[in-house]
Structure formats: structure tokens, C-alpha cells
Protein backbone atom coordinates (compact mmCIF):
# COMPACT_ATOMS: atom_id res chain seq x y z
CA UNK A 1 -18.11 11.54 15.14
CA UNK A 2 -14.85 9.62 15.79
CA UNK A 3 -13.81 6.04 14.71
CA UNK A 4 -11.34 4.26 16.48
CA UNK A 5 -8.97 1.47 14.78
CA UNK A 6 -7.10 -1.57 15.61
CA UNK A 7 -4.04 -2.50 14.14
CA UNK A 8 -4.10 -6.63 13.09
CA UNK A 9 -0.35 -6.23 12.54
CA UNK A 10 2.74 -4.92 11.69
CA UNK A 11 4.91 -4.69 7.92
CA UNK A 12 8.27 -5.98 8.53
CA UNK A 13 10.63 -5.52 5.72
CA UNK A 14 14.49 -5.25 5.37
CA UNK A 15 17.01 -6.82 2.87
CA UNK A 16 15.64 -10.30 3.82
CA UNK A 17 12.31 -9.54 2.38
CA UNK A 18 9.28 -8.32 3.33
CA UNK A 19 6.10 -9.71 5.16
CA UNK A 20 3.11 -8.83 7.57
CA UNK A 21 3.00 -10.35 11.22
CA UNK A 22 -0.53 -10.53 12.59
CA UNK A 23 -1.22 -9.95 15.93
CA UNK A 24 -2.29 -13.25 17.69
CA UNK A 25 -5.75 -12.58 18.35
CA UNK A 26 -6.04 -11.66 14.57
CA UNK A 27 -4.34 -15.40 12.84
CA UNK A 28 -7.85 -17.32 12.81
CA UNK A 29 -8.99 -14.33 10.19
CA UNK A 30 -5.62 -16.14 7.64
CA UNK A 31 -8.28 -18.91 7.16
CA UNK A 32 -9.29 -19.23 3.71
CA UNK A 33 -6.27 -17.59 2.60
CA UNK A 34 -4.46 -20.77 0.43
CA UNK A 35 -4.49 -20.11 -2.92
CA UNK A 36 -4.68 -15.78 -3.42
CA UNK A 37 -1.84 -14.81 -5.06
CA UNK A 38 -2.46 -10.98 -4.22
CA UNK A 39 -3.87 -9.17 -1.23
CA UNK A 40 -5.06 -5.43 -1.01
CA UNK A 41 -2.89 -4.41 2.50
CA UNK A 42 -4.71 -0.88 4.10
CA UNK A 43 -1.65 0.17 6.07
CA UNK A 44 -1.00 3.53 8.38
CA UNK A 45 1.04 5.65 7.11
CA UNK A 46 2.42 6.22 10.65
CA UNK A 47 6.26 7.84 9.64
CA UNK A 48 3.99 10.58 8.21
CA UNK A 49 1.12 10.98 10.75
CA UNK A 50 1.80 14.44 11.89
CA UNK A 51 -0.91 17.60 12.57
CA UNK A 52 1.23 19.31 9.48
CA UNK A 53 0.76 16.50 7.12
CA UNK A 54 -2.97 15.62 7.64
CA UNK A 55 -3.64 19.42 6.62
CA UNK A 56 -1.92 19.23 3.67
CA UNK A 57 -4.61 19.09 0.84
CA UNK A 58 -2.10 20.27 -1.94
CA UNK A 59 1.37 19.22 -3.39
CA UNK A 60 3.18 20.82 -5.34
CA UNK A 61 4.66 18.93 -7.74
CA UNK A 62 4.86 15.63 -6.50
CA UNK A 63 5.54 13.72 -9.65
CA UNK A 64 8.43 14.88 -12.07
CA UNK A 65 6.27 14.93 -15.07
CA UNK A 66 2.91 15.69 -13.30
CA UNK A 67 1.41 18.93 -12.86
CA UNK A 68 2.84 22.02 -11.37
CA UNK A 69 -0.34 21.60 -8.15
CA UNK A 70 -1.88 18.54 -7.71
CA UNK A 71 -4.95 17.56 -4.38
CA UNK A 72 -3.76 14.76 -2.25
CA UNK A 73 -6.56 12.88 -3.39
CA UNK A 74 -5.23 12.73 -7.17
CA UNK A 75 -1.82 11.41 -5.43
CA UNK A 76 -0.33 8.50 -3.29
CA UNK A 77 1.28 11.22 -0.81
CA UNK A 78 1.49 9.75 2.36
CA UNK A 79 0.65 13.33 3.33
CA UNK A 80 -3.46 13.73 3.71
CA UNK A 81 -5.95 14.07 6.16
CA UNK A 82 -6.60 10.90 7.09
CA UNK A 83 -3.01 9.04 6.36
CA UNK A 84 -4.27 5.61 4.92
CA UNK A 85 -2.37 3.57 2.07
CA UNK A 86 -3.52 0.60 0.36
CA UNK A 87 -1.14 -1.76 -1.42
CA UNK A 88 -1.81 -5.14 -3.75
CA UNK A 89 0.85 -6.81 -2.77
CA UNK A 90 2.15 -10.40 -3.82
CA UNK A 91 1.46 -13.34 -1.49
CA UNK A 92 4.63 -15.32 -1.30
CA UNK A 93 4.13 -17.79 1.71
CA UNK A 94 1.81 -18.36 4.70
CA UNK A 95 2.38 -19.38 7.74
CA UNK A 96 -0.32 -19.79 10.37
CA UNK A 97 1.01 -21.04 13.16
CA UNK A 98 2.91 -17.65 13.34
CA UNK A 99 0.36 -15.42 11.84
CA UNK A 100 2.69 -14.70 8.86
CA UNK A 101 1.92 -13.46 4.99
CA UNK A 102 5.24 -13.56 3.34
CA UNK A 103 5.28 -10.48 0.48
CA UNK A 104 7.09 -10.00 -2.69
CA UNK A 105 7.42 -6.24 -2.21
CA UNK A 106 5.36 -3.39 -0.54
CA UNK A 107 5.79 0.20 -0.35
CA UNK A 108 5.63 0.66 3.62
CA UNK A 109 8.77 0.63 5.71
CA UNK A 110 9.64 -1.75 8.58
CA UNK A 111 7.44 -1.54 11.57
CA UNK A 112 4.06 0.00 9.92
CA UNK A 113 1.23 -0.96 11.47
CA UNK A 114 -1.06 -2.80 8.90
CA UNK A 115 -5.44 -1.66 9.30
CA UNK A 116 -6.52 -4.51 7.41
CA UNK A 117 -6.17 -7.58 4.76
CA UNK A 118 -8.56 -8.19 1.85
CA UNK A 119 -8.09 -10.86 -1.17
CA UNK A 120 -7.38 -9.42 -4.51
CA UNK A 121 -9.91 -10.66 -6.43
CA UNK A 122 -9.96 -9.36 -10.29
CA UNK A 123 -13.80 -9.12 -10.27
CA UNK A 124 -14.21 -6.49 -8.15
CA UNK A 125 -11.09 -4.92 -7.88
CA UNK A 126 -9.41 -5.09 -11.73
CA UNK A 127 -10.07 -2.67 -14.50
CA UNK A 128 -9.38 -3.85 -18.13
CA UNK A 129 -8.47 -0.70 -19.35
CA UNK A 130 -8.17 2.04 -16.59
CA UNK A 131 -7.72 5.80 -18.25
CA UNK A 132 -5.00 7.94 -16.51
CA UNK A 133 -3.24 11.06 -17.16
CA UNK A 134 -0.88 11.83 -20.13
CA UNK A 135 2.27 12.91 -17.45
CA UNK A 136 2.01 9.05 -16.37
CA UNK A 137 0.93 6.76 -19.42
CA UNK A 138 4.22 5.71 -19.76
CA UNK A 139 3.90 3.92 -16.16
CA UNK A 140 3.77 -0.17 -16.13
CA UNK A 141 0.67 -1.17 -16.94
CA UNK A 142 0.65 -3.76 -13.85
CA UNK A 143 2.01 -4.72 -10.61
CA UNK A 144 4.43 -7.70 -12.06
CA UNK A 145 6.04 -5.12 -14.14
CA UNK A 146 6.38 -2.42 -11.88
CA UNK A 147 9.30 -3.95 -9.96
CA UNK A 148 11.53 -3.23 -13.24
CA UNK A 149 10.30 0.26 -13.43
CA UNK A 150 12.84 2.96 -12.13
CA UNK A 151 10.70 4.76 -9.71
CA UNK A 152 12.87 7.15 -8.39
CA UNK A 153 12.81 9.13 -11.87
CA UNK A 154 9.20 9.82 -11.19
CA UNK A 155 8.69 10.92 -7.61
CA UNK A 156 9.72 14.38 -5.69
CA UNK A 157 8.77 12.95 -2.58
């Protein structure tokens, strides 16, 4: 069985900020959008879409304080077999006419293409009180914090 997808844009983000451009065929879908202050982006993790990377199932130690082997699928690696990242991500503008969601951060570089857009909506997609592993409690508890949170002391990759 194969599936076949379409990108509906593209992440552009530099020192000016950071937002998605859809394709044009794709802006009628931004309907709706006016008043979501968070989106769940699926993006490709294109820079990392290689034969070597989608048969990685293991890393080995990815996060500083994690364990010594952990599976992809207990990770955010953007090496796995099928390389697919999702990111709630701020909504800081829209713009139609240009088929333009303005973002207060994301984790994908400049030019990834983006899969698809769905509203964050904290009835299906917040938990009150998510459990996670000892090695990182100590993480920010949500997205708004997260931005202060030195990051770099955490991952190997």
C-alpha cells in the first residue's frame, strides 16, 4: 500500500519571525480560522528525509538526562521511518489574501514543507495532568513557558 501527500505550504522562518505560506489552491481552507490562538502544524521533516534516517528505530542517547537507548517513537528525532513532526504553534496574524499564518515560534527550519493545519482545541487535544518520565519532569509544563527554557542543555541532537 502507498499513500501519496501534498504539501499545502511551506515554514518560512529567519530573524524576522516565523510563519507558514499556503499554497494558493490551499487559502479558502484559512476560513474559520479568526479567533484560534494555537494550531497543531504536521510538517516534513524534509532536512532529515534520508534512506539512513527512516531506518533508524533507536537513539542512543538523545536527551542529556534521558536514557542510555531510547525507540524513535519515545522521542521527537526527526530521524524515523516515516519523518513526520507535529508542532502547536502560536497564531500571531492572518492574512488571507496571501495565504499567510504568522507564528510565534516553531521548531522547523526555513523552507519545510508543511502536510497539514488543524486548530488547537483544548478538548481534544489538552491533558490536565500528562505523566512523563523522571529524566524530563523538570521540562516547562507548557508551550508559553517553553520559550524561556534553555533547550540546548537537554538535546544531543
Amino acid at each position: 500500500m502507498s499513500y501519496s501527500m501534498n504539501p499545502v505550504g511551506k515554514i518560512h522562518a529567519d530573524e524576522d519571525g516565523c510563519f507558514i505560506e499556503l499554497e494558493r489552491r490551499f487559502i479558502p481552507a484559512m476560513a474559520g480560522m479568526e479567533g484560534f490562538a494555537f494550531i497543531q502544524v504536521l510538517w516534513w521533516f524534509s532536512d532529515c528525509d534520508n534512506e539512513q534516517s527512516r531506518t533508524s528505530l533507536v537513539e542512543n542517547k538523545p536527551y542529556r538526562n534521558g536514557p542510555d537507548v531510547m525507540g524513535v517513537f519515545a522521542t521527537r528525532s526527526p530521524e524515523r521511518p516515516n519523518p513526520i513532526a507535529v508542532t502547536a504553534a502560536q497564531v500571531t496574524y492572518l492574512d488571507h489574501d496571501r495565504g499567510v499564518i504568522g507564528l510565534g515560534w516553531i521548531d522547523a527550519n526555513n523552507g519545510t514543507p508543511v502536510l497539514d493545519i488543524k486548530p488547537y482545541t483544548p478538548s481534544v487535544d489538552r491533558v490536565e495532568a500528562p505523566a512523563v518520565p523522571d529524566w524530563c519532569a523538570h521540562w516547562p509544563k507548557n508551550l508559553e513557558s517553553s520559550g524561556e527554557f534553555d533547550w540546548n542543555t537537554e538535546f544531543n541532537f
